[in-house]
Protein backbone atom coordinates (compact mmCIF):
# COMPACT_ATOMS: atom_id res chain seq x y z
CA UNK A 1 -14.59 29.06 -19.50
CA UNK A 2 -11.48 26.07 -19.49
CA UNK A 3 -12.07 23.50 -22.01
CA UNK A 4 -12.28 20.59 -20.09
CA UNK A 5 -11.65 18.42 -22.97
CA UNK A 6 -8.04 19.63 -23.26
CA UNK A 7 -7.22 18.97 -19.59
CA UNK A 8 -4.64 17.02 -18.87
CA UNK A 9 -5.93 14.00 -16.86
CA UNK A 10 -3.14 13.29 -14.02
CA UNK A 11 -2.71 9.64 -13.37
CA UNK A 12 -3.77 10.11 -9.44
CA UNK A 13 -5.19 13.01 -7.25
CA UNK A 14 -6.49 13.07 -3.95
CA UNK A 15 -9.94 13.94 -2.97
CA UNK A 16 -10.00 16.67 -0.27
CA UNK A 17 -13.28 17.84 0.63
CA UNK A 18 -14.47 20.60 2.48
CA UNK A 19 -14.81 18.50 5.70
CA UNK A 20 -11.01 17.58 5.52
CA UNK A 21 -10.13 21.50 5.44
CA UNK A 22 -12.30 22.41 8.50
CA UNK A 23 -10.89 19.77 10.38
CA UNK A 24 -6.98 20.77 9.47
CA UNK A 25 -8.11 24.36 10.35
CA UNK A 26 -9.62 23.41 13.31
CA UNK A 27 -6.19 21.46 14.44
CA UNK A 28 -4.06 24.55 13.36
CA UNK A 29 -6.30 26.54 15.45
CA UNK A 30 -6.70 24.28 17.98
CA UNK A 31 -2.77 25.23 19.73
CA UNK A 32 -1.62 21.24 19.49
CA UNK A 33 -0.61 20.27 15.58
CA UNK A 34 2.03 17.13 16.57
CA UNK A 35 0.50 14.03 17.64
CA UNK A 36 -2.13 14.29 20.38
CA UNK A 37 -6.19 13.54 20.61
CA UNK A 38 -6.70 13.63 16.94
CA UNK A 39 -4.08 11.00 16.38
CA UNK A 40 -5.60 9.31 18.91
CA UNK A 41 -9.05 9.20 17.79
CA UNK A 42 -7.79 8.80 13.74
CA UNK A 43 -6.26 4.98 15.67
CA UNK A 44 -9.37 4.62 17.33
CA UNK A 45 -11.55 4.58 14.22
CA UNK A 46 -9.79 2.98 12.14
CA UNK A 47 -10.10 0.43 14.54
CA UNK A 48 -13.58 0.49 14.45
CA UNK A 49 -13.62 0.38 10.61
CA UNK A 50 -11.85 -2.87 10.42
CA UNK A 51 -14.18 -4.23 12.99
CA UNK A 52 -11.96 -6.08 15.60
CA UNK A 53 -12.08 -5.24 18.93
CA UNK A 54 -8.80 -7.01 19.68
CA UNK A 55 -6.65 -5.19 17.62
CA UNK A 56 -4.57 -2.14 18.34
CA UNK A 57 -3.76 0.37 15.64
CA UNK A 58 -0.67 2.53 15.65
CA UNK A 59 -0.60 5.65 13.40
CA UNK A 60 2.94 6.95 11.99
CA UNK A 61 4.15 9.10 9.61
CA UNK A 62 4.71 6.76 6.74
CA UNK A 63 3.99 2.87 5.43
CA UNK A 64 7.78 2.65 5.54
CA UNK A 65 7.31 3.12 8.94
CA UNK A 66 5.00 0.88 9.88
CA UNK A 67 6.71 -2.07 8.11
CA UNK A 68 10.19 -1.10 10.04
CA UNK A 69 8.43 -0.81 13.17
CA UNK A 70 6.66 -4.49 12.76
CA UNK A 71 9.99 -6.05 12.08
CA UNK A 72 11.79 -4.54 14.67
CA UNK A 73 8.95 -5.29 17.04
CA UNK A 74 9.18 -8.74 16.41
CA UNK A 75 12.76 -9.14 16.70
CA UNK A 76 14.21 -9.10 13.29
CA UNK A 77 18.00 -8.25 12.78
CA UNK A 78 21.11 -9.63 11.58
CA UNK A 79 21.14 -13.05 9.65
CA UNK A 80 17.93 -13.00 9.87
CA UNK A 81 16.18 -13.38 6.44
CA UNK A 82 12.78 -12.20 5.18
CA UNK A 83 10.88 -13.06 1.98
CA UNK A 84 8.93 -11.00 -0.24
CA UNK A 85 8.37 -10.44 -3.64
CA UNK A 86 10.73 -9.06 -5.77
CA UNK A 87 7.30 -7.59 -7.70
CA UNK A 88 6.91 -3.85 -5.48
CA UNK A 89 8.50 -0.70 -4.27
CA UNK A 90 11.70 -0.43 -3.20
CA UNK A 91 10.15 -0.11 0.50
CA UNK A 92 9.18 -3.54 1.03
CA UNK A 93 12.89 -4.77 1.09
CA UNK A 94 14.19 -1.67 2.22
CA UNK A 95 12.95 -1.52 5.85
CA UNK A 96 14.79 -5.66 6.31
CA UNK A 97 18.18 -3.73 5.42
CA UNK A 98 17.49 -1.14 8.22
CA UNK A 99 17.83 -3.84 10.86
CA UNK A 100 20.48 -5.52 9.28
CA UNK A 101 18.68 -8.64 7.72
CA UNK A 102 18.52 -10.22 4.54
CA UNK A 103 15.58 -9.54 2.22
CA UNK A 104 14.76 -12.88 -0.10
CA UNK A 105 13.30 -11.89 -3.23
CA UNK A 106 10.90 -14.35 -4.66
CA UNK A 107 8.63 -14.19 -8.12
CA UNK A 108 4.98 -13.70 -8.34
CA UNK A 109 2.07 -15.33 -9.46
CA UNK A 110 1.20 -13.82 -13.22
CA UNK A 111 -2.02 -13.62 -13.51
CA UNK A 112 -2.87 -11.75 -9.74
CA UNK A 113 0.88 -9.85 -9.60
CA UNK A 114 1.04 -11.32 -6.17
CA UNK A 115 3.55 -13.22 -4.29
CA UNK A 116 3.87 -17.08 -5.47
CA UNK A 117 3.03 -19.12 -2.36
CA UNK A 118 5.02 -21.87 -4.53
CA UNK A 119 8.24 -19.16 -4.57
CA UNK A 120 7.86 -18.58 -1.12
CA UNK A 121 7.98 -22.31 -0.01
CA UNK A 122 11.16 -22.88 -2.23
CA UNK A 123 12.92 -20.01 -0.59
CA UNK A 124 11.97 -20.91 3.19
CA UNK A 125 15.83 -21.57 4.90
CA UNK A 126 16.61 -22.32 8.21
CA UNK A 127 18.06 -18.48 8.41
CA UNK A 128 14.01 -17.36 7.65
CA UNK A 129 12.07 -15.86 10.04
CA UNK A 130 8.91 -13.78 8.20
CA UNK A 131 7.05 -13.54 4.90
CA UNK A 132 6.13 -9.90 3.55
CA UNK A 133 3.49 -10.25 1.05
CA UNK A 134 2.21 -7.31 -1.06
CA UNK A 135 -1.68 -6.95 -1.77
CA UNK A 136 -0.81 -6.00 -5.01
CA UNK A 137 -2.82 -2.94 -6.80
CA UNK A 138 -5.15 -3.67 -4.08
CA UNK A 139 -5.78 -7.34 -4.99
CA UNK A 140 -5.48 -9.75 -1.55
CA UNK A 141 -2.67 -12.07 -2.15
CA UNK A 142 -3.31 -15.99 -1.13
CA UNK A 143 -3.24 -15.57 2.22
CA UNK A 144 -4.75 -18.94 2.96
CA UNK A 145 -1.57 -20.91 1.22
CA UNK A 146 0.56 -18.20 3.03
CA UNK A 147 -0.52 -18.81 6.51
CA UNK A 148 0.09 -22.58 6.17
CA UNK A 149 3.20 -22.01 4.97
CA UNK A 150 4.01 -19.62 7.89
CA UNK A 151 2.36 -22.07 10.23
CA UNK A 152 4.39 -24.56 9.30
CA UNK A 153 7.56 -23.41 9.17
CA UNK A 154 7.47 -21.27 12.41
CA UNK A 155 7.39 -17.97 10.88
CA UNK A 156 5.87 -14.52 10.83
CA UNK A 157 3.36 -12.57 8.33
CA UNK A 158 3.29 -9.51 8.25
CA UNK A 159 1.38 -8.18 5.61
CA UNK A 160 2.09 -4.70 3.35
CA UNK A 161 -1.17 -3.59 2.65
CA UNK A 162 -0.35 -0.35 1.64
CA UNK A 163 -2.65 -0.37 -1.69
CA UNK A 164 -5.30 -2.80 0.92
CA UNK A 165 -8.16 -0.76 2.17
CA UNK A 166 -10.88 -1.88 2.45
CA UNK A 167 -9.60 -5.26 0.58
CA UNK A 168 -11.12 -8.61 1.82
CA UNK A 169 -9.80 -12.38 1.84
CA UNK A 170 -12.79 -15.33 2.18
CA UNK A 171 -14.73 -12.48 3.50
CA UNK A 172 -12.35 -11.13 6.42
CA UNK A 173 -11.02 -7.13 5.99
CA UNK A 174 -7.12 -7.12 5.49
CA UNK A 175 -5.65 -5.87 9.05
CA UNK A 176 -8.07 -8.78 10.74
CA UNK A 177 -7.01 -11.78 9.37
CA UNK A 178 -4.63 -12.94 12.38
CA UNK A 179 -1.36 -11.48 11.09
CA UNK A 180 1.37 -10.52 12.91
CA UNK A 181 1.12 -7.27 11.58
CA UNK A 182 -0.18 -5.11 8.61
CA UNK A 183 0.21 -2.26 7.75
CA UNK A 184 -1.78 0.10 5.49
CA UNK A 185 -0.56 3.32 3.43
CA UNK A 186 -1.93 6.96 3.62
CA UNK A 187 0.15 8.05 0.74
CA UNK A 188 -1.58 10.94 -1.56
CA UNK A 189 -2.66 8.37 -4.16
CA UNK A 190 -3.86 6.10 -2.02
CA UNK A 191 -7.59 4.59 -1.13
CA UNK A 192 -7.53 7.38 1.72
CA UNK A 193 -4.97 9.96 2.48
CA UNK A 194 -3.07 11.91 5.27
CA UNK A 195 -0.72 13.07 3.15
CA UNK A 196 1.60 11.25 4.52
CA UNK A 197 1.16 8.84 6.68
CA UNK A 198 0.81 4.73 7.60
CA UNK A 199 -1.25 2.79 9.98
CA UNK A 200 0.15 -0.46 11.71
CA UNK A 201 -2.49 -3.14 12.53
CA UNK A 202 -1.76 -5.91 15.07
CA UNK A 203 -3.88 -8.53 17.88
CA UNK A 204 -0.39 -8.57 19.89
CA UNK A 205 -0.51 -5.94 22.27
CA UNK A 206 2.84 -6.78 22.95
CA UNK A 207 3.99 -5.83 19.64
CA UNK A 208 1.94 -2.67 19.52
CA UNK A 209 3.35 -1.46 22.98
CA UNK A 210 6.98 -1.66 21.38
CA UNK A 211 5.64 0.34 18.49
CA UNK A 212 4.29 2.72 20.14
CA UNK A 213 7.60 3.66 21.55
CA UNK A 214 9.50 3.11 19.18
CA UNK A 215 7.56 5.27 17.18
CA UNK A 216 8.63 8.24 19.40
CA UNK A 217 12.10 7.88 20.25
CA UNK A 218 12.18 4.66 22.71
CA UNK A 219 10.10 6.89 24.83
CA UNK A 220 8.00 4.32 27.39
CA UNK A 221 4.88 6.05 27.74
CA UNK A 222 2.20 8.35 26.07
CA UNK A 223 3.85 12.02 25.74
CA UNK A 224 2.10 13.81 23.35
CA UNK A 225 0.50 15.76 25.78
CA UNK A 226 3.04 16.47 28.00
CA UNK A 227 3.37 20.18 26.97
CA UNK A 228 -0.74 20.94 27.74
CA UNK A 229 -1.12 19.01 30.52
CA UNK A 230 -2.48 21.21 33.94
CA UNK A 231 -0.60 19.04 36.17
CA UNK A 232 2.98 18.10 36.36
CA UNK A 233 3.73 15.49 33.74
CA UNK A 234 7.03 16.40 32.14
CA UNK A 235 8.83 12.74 33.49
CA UNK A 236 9.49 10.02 30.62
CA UNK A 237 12.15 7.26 30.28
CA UNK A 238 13.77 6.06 27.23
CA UNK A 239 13.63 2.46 27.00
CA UNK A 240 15.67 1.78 23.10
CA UNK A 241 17.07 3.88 20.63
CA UNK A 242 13.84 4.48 18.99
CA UNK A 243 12.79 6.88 15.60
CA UNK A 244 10.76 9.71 15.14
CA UNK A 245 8.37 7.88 13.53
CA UNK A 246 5.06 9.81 15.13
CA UNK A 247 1.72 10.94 13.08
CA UNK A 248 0.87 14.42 13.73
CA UNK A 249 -2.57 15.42 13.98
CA UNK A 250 -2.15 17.94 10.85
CA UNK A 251 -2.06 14.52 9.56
CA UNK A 252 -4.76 12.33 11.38
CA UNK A 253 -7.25 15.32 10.48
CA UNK A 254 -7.48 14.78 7.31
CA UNK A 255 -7.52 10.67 8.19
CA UNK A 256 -10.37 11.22 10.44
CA UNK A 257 -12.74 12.60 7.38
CA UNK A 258 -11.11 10.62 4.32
CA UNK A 259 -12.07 7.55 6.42
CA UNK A 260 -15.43 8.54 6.98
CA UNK A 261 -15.74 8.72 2.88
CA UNK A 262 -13.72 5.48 2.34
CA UNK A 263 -17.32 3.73 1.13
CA UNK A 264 -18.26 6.74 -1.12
CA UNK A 265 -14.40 6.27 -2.58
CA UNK A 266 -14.65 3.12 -3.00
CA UNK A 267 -17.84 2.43 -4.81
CA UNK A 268 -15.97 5.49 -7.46
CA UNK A 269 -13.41 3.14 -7.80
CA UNK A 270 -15.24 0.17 -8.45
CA UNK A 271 -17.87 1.94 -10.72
CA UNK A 272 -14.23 3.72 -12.91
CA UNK A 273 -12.79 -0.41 -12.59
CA UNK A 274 -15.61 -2.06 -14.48
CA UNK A 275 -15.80 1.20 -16.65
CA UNK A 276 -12.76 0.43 -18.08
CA UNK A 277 -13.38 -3.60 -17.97
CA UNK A 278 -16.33 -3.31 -20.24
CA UNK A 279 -14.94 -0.86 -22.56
CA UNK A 280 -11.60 -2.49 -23.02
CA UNK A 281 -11.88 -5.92 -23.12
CA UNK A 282 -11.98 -5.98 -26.85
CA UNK A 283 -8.45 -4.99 -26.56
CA UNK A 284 -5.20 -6.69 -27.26
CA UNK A 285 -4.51 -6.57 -23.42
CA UNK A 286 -4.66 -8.48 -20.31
CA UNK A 287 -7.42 -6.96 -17.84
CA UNK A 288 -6.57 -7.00 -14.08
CA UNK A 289 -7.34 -9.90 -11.86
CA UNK A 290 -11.20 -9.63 -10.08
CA UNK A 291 -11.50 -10.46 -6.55
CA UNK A 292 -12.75 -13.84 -6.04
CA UNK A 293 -16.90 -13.88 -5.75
CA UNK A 294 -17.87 -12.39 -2.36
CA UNK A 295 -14.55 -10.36 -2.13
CA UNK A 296 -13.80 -6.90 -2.31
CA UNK A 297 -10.38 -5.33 -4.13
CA UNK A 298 -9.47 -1.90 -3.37
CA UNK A 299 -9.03 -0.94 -6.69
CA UNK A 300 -6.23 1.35 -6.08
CA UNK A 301 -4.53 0.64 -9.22
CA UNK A 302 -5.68 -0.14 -12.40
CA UNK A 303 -3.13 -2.47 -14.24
CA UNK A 304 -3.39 -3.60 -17.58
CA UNK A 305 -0.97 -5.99 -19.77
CA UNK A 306 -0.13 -4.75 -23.54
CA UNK A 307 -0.17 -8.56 -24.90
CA UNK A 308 2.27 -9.34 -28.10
CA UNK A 309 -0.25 -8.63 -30.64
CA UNK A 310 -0.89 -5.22 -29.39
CA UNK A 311 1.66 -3.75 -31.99
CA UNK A 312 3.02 -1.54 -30.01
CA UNK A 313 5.61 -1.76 -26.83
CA UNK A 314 4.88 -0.72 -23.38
CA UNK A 315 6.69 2.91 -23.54
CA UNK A 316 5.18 3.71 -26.77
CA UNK A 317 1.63 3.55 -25.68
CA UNK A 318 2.86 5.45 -22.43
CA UNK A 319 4.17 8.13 -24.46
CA UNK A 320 0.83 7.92 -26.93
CA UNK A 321 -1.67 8.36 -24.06
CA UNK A 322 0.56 11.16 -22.65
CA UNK A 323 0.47 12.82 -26.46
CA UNK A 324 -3.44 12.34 -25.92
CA UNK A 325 -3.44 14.38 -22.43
CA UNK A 326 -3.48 11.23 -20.70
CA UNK A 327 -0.94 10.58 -17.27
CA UNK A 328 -0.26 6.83 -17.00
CA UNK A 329 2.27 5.30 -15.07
CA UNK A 330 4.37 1.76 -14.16
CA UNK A 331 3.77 -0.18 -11.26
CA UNK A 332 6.50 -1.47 -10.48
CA UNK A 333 10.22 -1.35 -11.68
CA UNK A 334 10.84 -4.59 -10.73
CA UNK A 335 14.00 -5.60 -7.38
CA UNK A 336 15.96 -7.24 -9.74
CA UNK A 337 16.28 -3.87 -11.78
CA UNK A 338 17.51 -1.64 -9.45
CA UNK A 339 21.59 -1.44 -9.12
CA UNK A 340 21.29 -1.77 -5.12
CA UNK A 341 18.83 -4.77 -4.99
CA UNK A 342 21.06 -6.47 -8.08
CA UNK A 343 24.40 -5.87 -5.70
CA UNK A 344 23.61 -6.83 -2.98
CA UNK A 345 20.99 -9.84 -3.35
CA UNK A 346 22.99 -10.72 -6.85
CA UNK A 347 20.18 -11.49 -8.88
CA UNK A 348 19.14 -10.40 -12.06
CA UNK A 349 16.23 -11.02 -14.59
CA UNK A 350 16.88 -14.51 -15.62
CA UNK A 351 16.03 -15.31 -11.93
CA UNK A 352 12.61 -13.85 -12.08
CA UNK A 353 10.75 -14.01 -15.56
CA UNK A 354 7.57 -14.00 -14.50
CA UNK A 355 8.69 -10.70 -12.90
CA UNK A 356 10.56 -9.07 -16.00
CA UNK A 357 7.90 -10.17 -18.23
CA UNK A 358 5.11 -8.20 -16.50
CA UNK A 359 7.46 -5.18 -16.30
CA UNK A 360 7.64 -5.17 -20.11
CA UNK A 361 4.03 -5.13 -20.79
CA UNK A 362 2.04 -3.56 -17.39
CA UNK A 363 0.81 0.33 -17.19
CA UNK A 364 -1.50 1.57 -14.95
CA UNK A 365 -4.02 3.73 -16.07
CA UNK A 366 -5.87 6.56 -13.99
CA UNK A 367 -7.96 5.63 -11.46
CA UNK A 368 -9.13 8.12 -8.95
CA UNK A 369 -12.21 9.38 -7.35
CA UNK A 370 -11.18 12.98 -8.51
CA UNK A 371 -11.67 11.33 -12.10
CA UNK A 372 -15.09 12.31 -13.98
CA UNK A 373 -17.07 10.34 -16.23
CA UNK A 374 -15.86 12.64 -19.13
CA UNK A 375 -12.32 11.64 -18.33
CA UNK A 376 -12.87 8.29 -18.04
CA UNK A 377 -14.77 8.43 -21.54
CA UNK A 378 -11.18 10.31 -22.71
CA UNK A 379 -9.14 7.08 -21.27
CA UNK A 380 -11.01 4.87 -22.77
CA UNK A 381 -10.77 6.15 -26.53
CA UNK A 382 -7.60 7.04 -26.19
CA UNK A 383 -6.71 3.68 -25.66
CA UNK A 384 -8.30 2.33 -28.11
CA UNK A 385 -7.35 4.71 -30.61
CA UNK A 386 -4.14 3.14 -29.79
CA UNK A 387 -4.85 -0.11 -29.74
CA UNK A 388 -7.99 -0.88 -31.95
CA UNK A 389 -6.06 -0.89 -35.02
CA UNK A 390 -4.51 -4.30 -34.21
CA UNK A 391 -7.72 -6.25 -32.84
C-alpha cells in the first residue's frame, strides 16, 4: 500500500468524475466530436446557472478566446487603447495587441490584488475605449466604482473572469452584472474544467451574433451540423476573416457534468479557504482578501503575502514547501516584468510598486477539490514549520 504521507501534493488537479467519462465516451461514440448539440446544450446551461434569461453564452476553445472575440465584437482596433491591470497573465493584454490596439497597464489595489478604480480613472485618454478588469484569484473587483467610471467616460467593460465562477458583486453572479462582456475560463485548474476551453457572457445579442461567427471562421450561420444533417444543408457564407475559435463537444462533455458539481466544488473550496485561514493566521503573512458579507469568492486561488518579518524571502519558502512535498506556485509575474510588455508599453517597476511589491512576497498555495483533509493538514504544518520560528 502507497504511503500517502510521502505524496507529493501538486499545487492544482482537476476533479473528473465518473459522470464526466461516460459523457466523453458517449460523445466519442456518439459519431459527432467537433462542436454540435453538446456544445449547444453546455451554452444553454450555463446560461441557466447564471440565471439571466437575457443573456447569450458563447462557448470557445479558450478564455483567450473569448476576450479576443469581445473586443473585436465591439469594434476595437488600431489607436484604440484599453486598460487593465498590469497585475495578471500575459492574456489579458495580449488579445488588445491582436487587433492592433494599445493595452494601458494600470496598478492594483493591495490589499484585494484587483484593479485600482483610482489607476484606471488617471489613465482614461481620449484614445480609450474599454476597461478589462481581472477578478483576481476569484475575488470580484469594484465593479460598482468601475461602471461609473465606464459610464462616464463612454466606455466599455468587459470583464475577465476567468478565475470568476460562481463569484458575486452586491449579490449579482459575475456574467450578469450588465457588462459588455465576460468571459469565464475552463482551464484544467480552474473552478470547472473542459480542458480547455472559455465561455463568453453578454445581454447584446448583437455582440454575441458576431461571436458566434467569428468563432468559426466568419461563417454567418450555425454549421456544426452540416455534415449529419438528412436534408441538403451544405450552403454557408463567409461574412469576415474570422478564427477557429469553436468548442468541441469532447470539450462541452465534460462542461456539461463539471457544471452540474460546481456547488459541491465550491463548498470544497470554501471549507480548504477557511482551513487554511484559521490555521495560519498566527503567521507572519498577509491572508487573502474575504468577499464582502453576503458575497461569494470563487476561491480559485489561494494567495498569501510572506510579510518582512517572516525571515525568509518569497523563493525560499517556495523551494522549502517543495523540499516538504508541497507544489506551490506564483500568481502572477507581473506586465512590467516581461521583456515584450517592458518594450513595447516602456514601463518598468518604478511605475507600478504596488505591483512589484506583491510579486516579491505572494505564493499561492494548493487549493483544489482533489485535495484531502490529510493534505491540507500537510500544508498547513509545513508552513508553519517554516514560518513559526519567527512569530
Amino acid at each position: 500500500m502507497r504511503d500517502k504521507s510521502k505524496e507529493f501534493i501538486l499545487f492544482a488537479c482537476p476533479d473528473i468524475g465518473e459522470g464526466e467519462i461516460a459523457e466523453v465516451v458517449s460523445t466519442l461514440r456518439s459519431g459527432w466530436i467537433t462542436s454540435g448539440q453538446r456544445t449547444k446544450q453546455f451554452e444553454s446551461d450555463f446560461r441557466a446557472f447564471l440565471g439571466g434569461d437575457d443573456l447569450h453564452c458563447v462557448a470557445v476553445n479558450s478564455a483567450t478566446a473569448g476576450l479576443h472575440l469581445s473586443l473585436e465584437a465591439l469594434g476595437i482596433g488600431t489607436g484604440d487603447e484599453v486598460i487593465v491591470p498590469n497585475y495578471t497573465f500575459t492574456a489579458t493584454a495580449e488579445v488588445i495587441r491582436y487587433l492592433g490596439a494599445t493595452p494601458v497597464l494600470v496598478d492594483v489595489d493591495e490589499h484585494t490584488f484587483n484593479i485600482d478604480p483610482a489607476c484606471v480613472e488617471m489613465a482614461i485618454t481620449d484614445r480609450t475605449r474599454a476597461i478589462m478588469p481581472v477578478h483576481f484569484a476569484g475575488l470580484a473587483c469594484d465593479m460598482t466604482s468601475l461602471d461609473v467610471l465606464a459610464k462616464r467616460h463612454g466606455l466599455d467593460l468587459v470583464e475577465d473572469a476567468a478565475h470568476a465562477l460562481p463569484t458575486t458583486w452586491r449579490g449579482c453572479t459575475i456574467g450578469t452584472l450588465g457588462s459588455a462582456a465576460c468571459v469565464f475560463s475552463f482551464y484544467a485548474n480552474k473552478t470547472i474544467t473542459t480542458g480547455e476551453g472559455g465561455m463568453l457572457v453578454t445581454a447584446d445579442p448583437d455582440l454575441a451574433d458576431r461571436a458566434r461567427s467569428m468563432r468559426l471562421h466568419g461563417i454567418n450561420r450555425d454549421v456544426f451540423n452540416r455534415y449529419q444533417s438528412e436534408s441538403p444543408d451544405w450552403y454557408y457564407e463567409v461574412i469576415a476573416p474570422g478564427f477557429k475559435y469553436n468548442m468541441t463537444d469532447i470539450a462541452a462533455a465534460l462542461g456539461l457534468h463539471q457544471l452540474r458539481r460546481l456547488p459541491e466544488f465550491h463548498a470544497r473550496r470554501e471549507y480548504l479557504a477557511q482551513g487554511y485561514d484559521e490555521r495560519l493566521a498566527d503567521l507572519p503573512i498577509r491572508l487573502p482578501a474575504s468577499a464582502p458579507p453576503g458575497d461569494v469568492q470563487s476561491r480559485h486561488l489561494y494567495p498569501i503575502r510572506l510579510l518582512p518579518e517572516a525571515g525568509l524571502d518569497r523563493d525560499s519558502f517556495i523551494e522549502g514547501m517543495a523540499a516538504r512535498g508541497i507544489g506551490c506556485s506564483v500568481h502572477f509575474i507581473p506586465l512590467h516584468r516581461h521583456p515584450y510588455w517592458q518594450a513595447y508599453c516602456g514601463v518598468s517597476a518604478m511605475d507600478f510598486p504596488v505591483s512589484e511589491m506583491l510579486f516579491q512576497q505572494e505564493v499561492s498555495l494548493p487549493l483544489h477539490t482533489a485535495m484531502s483533509d490529510e493534505q491540507l493538514d500537510r500544508v498547513v504544518n509545513a508552513a508553519r514549520e517554516l514560518l513559526e520560528h519567527t512569530c
